[in-house]
Protein backbone atom coordinates (compact mmCIF):
# COMPACT_ATOMS: atom_id res chain seq x y z
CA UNK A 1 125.32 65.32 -66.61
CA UNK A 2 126.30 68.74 -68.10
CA UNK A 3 126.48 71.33 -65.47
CA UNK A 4 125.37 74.73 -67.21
CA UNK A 5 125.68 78.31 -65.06
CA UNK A 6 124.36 81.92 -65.94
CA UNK A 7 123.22 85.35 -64.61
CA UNK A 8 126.57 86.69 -64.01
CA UNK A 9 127.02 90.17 -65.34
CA UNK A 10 128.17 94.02 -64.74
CA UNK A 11 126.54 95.32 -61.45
CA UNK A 12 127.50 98.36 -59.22
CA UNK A 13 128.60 98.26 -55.69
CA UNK A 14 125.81 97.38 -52.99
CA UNK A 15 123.60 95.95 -55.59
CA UNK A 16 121.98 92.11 -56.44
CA UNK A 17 122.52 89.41 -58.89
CA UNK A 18 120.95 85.64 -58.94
CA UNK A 19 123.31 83.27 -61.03
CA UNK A 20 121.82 79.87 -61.74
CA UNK A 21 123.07 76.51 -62.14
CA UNK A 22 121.45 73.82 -64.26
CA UNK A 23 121.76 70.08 -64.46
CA UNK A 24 121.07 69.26 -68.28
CA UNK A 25 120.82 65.71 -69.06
CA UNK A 26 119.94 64.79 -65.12
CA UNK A 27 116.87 63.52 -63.66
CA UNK A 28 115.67 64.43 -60.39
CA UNK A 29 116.87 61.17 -59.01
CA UNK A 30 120.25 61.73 -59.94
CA UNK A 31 120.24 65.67 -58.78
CA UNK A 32 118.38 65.73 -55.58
CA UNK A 33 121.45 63.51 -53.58
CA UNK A 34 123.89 65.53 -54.67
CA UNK A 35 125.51 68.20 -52.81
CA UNK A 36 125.93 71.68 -54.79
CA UNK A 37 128.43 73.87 -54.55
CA UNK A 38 129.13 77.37 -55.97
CA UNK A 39 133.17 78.79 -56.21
CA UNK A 40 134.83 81.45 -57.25
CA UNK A 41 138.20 82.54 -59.11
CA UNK A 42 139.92 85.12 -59.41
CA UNK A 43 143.27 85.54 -61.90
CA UNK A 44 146.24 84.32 -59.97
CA UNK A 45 144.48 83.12 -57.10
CA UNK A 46 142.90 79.81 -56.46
CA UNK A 47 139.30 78.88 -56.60
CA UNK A 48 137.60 79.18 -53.15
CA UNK A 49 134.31 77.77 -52.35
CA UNK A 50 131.51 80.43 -51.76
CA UNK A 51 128.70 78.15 -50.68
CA UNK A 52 127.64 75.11 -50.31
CA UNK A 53 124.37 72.82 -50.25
CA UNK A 54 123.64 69.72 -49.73
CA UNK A 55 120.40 67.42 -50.29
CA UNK A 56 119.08 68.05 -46.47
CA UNK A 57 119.24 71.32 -47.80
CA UNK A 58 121.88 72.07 -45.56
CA UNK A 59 124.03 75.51 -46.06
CA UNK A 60 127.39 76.60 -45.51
CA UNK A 61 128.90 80.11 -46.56
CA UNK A 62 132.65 81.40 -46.71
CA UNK A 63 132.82 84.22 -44.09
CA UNK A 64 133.47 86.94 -46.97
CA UNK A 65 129.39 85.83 -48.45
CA UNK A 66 127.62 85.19 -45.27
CA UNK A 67 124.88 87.15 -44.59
CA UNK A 68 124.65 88.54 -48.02
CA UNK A 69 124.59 85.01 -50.50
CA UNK A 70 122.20 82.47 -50.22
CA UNK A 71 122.20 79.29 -52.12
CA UNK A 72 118.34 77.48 -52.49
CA UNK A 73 118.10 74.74 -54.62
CA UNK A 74 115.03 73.27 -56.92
CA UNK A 75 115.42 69.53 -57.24
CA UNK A 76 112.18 69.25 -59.31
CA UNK A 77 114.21 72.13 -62.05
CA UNK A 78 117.79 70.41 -61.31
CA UNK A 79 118.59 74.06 -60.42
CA UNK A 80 120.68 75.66 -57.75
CA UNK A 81 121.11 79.25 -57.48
CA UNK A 82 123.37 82.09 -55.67
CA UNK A 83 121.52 84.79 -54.71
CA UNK A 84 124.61 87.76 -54.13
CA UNK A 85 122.95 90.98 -52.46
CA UNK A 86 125.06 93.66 -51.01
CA UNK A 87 127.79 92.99 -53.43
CA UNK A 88 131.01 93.93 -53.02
CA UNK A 89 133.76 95.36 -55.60
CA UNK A 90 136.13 92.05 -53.99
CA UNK A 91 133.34 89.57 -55.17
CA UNK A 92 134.15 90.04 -58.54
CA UNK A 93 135.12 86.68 -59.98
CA UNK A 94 134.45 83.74 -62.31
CA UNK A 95 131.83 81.82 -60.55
CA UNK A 96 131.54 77.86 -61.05
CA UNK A 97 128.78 75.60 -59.94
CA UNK A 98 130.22 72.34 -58.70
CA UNK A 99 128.27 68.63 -58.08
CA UNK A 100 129.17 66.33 -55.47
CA UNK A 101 129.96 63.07 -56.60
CA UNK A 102 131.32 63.15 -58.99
CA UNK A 103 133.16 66.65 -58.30
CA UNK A 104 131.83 68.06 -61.71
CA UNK A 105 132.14 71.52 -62.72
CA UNK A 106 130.05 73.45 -64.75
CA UNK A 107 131.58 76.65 -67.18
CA UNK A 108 132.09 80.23 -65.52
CA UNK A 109 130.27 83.13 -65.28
CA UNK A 110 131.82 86.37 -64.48
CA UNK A 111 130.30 88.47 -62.07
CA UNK A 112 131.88 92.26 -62.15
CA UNK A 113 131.27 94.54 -59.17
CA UNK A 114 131.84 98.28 -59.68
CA UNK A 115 132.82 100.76 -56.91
């Protein structure tokens, strides 16, 4: 399984963005029972977990993202997204998508907020 993420990009302050996550190389059988995480990073700190869902499509958000990230998944596409509204100039980050087993990570995308 080959976790791939996109959508990240230059965005001003109070605005959206919808990064994606895809598992190439998955079926749905292998996908759906995992639980999906996204993180970020930021340089010289460590990577903390944003959100977090798992295949009762149950959701968990770091107090910095909640009420303005969501994280649905589509286990027929293998996707999982992170919707970011309201974003902040202190959300800007590499964002990873993570699986759960086997603790796979997917590449970054940078998201950059602008005040």
């Amino acid at each position: 399984v080959q976790l791939q993420a996109s959508g990240g990009g230059l965005v001003q302050a109070g605005g959206s963005l919808r990064l994606s996550c895809v598992a190439s190389r998955a079926i749905t059988s292998v996908f759906s029972p995992r639980t999906m995480s996204w993180y970020r990073q930021t340089p010289g700190k460590q990577r903390e977990l944003v959100a977090t869902i798992t295949s009762a499509r149950v959701t968990n958000y770091a107090d910095s993202v909640k009420g303005r990230f969501t994280i649905p998944r589509d286990n027929s596409q293998k996707k999982i997204y992170l919707q970011m509204n309201r974003l902040q100039p202190e959300d800007t980050a590499v964002y990873y998508c993570h699986m759960n087993p086997p603790g796979q990570w997917g590449q970054g995308t940078l998201v950059t907020v602008s005040s």
